[in-house]
C-alpha atoms as a PDB file:
ATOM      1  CA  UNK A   1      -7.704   0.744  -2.468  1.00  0.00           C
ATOM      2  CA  UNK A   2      -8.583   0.415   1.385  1.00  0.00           C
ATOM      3  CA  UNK A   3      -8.848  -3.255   1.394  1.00  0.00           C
ATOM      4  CA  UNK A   4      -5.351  -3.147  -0.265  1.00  0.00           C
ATOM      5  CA  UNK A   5      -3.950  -1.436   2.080  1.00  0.00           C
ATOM      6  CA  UNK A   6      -6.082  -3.282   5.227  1.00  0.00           C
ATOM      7  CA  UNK A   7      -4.744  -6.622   3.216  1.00  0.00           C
ATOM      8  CA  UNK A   8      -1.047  -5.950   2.513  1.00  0.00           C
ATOM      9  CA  UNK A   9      -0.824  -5.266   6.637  1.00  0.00           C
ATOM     10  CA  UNK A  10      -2.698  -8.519   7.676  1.00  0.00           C
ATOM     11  CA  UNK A  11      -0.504 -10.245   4.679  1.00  0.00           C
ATOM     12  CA  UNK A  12       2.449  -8.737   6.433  1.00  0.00           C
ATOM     13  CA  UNK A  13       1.417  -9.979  10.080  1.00  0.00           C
ATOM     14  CA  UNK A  14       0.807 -13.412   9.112  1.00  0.00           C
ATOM     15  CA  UNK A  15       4.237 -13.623   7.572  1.00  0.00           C
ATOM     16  CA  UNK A  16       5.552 -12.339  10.537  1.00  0.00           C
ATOM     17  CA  UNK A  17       4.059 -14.897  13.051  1.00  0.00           C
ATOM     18  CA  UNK A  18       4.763 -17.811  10.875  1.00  0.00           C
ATOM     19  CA  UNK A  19       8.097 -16.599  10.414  1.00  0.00           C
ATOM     20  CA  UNK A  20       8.945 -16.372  14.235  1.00  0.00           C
ATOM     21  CA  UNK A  21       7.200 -19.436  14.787  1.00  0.00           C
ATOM     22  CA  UNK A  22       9.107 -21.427  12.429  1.00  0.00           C
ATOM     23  CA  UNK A  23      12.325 -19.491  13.358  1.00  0.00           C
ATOM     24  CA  UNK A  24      12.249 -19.569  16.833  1.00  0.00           C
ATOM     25  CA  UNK A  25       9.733 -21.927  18.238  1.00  0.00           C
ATOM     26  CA  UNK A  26       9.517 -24.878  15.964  1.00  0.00           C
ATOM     27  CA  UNK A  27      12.839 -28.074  16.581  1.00  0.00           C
ATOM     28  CA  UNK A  28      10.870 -30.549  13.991  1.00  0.00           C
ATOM     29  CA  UNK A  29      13.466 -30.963  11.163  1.00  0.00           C
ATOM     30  CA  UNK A  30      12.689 -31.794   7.606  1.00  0.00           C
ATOM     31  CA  UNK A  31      15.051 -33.261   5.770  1.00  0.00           C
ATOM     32  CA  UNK A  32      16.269 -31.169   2.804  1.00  0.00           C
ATOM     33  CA  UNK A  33      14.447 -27.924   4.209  1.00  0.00           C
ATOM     34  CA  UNK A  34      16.033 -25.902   7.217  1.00  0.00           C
ATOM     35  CA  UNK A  35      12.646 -24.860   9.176  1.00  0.00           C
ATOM     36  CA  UNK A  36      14.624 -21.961  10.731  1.00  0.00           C
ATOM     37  CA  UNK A  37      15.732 -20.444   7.987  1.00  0.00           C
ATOM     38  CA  UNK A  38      12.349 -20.526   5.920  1.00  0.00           C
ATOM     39  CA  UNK A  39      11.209 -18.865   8.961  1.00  0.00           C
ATOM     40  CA  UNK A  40      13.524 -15.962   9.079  1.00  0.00           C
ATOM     41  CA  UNK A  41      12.935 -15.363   5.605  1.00  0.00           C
ATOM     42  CA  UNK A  42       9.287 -15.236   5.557  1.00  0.00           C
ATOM     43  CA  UNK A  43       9.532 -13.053   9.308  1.00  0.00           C
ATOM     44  CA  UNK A  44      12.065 -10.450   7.021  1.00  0.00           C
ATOM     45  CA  UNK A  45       9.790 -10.456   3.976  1.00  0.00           C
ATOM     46  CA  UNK A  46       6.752 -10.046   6.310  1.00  0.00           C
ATOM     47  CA  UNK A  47       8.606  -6.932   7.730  1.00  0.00           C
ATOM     48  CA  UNK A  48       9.108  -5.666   3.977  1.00  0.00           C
ATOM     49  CA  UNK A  49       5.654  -5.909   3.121  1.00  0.00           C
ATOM     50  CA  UNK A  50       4.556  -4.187   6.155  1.00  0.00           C
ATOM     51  CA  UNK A  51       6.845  -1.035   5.307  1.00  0.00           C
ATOM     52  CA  UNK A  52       5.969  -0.826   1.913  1.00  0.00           C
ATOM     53  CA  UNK A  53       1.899  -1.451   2.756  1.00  0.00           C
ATOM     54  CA  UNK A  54       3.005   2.065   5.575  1.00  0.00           C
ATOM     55  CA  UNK A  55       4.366   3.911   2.794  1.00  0.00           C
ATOM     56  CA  UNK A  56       1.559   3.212   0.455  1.00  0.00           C
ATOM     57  CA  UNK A  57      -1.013   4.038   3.184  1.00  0.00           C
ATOM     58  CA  UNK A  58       1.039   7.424   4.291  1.00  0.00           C
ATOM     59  CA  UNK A  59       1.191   8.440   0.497  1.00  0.00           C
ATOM     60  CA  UNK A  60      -2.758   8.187   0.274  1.00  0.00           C
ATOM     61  CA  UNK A  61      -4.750   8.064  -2.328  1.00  0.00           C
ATOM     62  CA  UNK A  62      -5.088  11.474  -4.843  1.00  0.00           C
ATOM     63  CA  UNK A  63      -8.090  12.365  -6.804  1.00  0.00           C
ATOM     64  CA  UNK A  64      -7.487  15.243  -9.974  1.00  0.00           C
ATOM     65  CA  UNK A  65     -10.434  16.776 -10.598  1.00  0.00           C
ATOM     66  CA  UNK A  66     -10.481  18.921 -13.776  1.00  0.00           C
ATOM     67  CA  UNK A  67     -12.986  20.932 -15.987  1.00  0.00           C
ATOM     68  CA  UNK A  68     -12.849  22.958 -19.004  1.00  0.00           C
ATOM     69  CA  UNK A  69     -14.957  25.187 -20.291  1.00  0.00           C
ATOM     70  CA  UNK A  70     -15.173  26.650 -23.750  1.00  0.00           C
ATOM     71  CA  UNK A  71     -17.021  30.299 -23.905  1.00  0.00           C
ATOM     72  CA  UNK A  72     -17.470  33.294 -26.020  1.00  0.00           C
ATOM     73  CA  UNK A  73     -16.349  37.173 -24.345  1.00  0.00           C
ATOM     74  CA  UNK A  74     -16.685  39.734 -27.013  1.00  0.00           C
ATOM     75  CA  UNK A  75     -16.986  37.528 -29.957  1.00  0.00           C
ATOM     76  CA  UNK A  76     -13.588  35.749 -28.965  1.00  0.00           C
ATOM     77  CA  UNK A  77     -12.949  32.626 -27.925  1.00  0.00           C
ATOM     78  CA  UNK A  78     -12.265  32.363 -23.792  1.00  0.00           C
ATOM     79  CA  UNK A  79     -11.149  29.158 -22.426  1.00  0.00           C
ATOM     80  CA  UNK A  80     -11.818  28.556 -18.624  1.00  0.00           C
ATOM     81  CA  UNK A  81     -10.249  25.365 -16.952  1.00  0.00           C
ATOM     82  CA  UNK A  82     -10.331  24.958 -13.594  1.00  0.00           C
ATOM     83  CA  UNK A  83      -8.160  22.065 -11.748  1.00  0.00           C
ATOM     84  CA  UNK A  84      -8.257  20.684  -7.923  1.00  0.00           C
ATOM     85  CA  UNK A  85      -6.704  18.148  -6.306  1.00  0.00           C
ATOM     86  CA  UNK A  86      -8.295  15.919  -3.344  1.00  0.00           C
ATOM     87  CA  UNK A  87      -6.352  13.945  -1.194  1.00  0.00           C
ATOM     88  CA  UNK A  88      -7.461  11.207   1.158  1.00  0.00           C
ATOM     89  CA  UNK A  89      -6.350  12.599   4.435  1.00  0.00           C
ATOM     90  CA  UNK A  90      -8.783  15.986   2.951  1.00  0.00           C
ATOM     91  CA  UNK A  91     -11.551  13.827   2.977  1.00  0.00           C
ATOM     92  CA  UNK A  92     -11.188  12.896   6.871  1.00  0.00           C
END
């Protein structure tokens, strides 16, 4: 889960420098492809990945831990469960 989160924000970086690059810095044309634009669209879906990889790494990750256990009290049947939930930022 870390190195999807460590990926999805160097993903997003790359995209952004090519994207300025090819927006702003490159004047080679191609014909049939506008260099500019193909650059502000990967620099804008850069920036989209890089928000959504923020709001997956400020959500964290959760862990539910959860146990049951059957006894007997008084000849009757008890049931004792027990349930906890670890988050990442708990861990740190």
């Amino acid at each position: 889960d870390e190195i999807m989160r460590t990926t999805g924000f160097g993903l997003s970086a790359l995209l952004i420098a090519i994207g300025a690059i090819l927006a702003w810095a490159v004047t080679y044309e191609v014909e049939g492809i506008d260099l500019n634009q193909v650059g502000v669209i990967l620099f804008i879906v850069g920036l989209g990945l890089g928000v959504v990889s923020l709001i997956a790494a400020a959500a964290g990750r959760r862990t539910i831990i959860s146990e049951q256990r059957d006894t007997t009290v008084n000849g009757g049947p008890v049931v004792e469960r027990e349930r906890d939930v670890i988050s990442e930022r708990d861990l740190y």
